[in-house]
C-alpha atoms as a PDB file:
ATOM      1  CA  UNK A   1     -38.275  40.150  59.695  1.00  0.00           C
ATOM      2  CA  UNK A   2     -40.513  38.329  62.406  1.00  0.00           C
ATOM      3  CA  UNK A   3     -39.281  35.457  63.709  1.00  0.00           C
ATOM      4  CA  UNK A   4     -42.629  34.522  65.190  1.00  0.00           C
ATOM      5  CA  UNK A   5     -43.806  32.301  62.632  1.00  0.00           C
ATOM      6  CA  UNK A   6     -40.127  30.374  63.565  1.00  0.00           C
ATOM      7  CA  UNK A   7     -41.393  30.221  67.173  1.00  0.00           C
ATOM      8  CA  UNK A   8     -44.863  28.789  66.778  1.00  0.00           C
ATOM      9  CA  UNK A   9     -43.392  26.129  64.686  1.00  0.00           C
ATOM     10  CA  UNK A  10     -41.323  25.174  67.069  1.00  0.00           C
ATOM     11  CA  UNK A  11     -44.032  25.440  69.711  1.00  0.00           C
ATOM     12  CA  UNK A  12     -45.901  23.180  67.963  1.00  0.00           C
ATOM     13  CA  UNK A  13     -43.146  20.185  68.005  1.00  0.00           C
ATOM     14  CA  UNK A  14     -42.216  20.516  71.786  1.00  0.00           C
ATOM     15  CA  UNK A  15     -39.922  23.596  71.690  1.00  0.00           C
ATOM     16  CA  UNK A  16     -39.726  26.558  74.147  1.00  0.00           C
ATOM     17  CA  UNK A  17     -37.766  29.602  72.238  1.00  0.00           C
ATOM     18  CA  UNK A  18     -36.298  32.263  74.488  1.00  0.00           C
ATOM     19  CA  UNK A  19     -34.823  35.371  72.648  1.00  0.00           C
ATOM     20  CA  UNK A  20     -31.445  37.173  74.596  1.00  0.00           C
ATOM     21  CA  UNK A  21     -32.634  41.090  74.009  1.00  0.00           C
ATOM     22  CA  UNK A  22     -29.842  42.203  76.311  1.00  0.00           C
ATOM     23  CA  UNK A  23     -27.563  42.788  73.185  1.00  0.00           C
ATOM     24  CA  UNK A  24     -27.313  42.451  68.960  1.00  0.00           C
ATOM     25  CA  UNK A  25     -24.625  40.615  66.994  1.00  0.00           C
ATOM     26  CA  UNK A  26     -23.290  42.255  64.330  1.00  0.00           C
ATOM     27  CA  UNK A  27     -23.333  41.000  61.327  1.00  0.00           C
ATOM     28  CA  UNK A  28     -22.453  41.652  57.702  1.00  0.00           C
ATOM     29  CA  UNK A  29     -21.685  45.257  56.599  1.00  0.00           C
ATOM     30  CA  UNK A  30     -24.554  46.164  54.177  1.00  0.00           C
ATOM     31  CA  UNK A  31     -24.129  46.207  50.098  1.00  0.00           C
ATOM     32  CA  UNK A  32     -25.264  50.020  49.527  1.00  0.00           C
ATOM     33  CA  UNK A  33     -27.200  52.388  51.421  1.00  0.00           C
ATOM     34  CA  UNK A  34     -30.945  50.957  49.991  1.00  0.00           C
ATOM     35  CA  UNK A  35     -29.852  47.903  51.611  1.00  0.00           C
ATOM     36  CA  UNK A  36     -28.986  49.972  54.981  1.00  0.00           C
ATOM     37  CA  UNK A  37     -32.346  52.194  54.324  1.00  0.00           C
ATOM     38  CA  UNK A  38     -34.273  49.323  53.678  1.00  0.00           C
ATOM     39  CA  UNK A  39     -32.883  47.585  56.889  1.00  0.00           C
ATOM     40  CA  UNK A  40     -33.523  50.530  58.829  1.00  0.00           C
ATOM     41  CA  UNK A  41     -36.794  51.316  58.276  1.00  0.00           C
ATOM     42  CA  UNK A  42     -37.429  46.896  58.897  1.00  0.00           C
ATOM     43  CA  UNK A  43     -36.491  47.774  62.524  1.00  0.00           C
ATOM     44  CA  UNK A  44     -38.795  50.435  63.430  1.00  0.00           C
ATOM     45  CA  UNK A  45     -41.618  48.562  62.050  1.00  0.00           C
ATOM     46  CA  UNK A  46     -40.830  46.147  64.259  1.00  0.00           C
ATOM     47  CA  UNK A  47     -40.652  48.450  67.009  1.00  0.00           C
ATOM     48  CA  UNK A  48     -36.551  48.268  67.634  1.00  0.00           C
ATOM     49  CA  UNK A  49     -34.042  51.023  67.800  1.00  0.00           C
ATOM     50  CA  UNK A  50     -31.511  51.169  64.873  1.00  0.00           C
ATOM     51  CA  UNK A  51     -29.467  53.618  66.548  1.00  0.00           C
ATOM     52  CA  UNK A  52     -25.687  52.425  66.710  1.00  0.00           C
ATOM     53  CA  UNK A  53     -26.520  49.216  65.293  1.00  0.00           C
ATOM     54  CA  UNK A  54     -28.173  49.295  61.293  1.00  0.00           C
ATOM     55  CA  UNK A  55     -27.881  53.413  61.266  1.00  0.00           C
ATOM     56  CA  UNK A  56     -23.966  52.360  61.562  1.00  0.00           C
ATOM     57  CA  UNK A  57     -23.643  50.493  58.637  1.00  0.00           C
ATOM     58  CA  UNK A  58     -24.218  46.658  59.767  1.00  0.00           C
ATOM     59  CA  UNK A  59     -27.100  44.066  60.047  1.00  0.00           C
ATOM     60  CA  UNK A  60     -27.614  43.218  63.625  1.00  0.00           C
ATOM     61  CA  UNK A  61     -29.161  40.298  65.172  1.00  0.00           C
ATOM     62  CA  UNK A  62     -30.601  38.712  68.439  1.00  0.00           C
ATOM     63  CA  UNK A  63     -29.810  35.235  69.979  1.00  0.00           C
ATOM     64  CA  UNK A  64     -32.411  33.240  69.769  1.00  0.00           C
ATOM     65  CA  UNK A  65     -32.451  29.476  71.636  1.00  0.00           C
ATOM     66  CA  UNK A  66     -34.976  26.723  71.217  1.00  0.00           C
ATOM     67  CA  UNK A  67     -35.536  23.797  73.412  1.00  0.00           C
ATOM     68  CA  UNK A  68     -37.157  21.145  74.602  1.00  0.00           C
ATOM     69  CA  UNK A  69     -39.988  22.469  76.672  1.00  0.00           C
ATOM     70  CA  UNK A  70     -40.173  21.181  80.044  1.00  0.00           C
ATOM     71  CA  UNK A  71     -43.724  20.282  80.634  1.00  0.00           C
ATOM     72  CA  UNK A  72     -43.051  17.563  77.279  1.00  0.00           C
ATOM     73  CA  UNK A  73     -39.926  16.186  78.545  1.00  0.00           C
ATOM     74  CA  UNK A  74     -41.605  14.301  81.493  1.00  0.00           C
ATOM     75  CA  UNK A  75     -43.791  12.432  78.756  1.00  0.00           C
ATOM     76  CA  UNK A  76     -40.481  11.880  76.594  1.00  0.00           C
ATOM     77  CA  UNK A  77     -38.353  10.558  79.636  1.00  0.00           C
ATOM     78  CA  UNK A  78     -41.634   8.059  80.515  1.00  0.00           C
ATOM     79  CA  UNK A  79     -40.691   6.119  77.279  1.00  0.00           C
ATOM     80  CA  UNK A  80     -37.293   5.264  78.031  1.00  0.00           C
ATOM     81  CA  UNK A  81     -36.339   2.318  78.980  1.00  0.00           C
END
């Protein structure tokens, strides 16, 4: 799944979202092997390696962070008192 959409959104109230691609989380193991097929073949369409990650049984996942972008904050500090 894209998280794109996620990140334009968030753009588009003030946030800056970085994504950590140095390393995956795992996370759950998967219910049957559709589910792990079907998980695979998500990854390569979006251009990522399953190899040791999905092909070994789990959802993996990336860290992604949103904040306040920088060039807003000066207009947001300007209103305080």
């Amino acid at each position: 799944m894209s998280f794109r959409p996620v990140v334009r959104t968030s753009a588009a109230h003030g946030l800056r979202t970085t994504v950590d691609v140095s390393r995956t989380h795992p996370q759950r193991l998967f219910a049957d092997e559709r589910e792990r097929q079907y998980a695979i073949a998500s990854v390569r369409a979006l251009g990522g390696d399953p190899a040791g990650r999905e092909e070994a049984g789990r959802f993996h996942t990336l860290h992604d962070e949103s904040r306040l972008d920088p060039a807003r904050w000066g207009a947001l500090r300007s209103l305080s008192c």
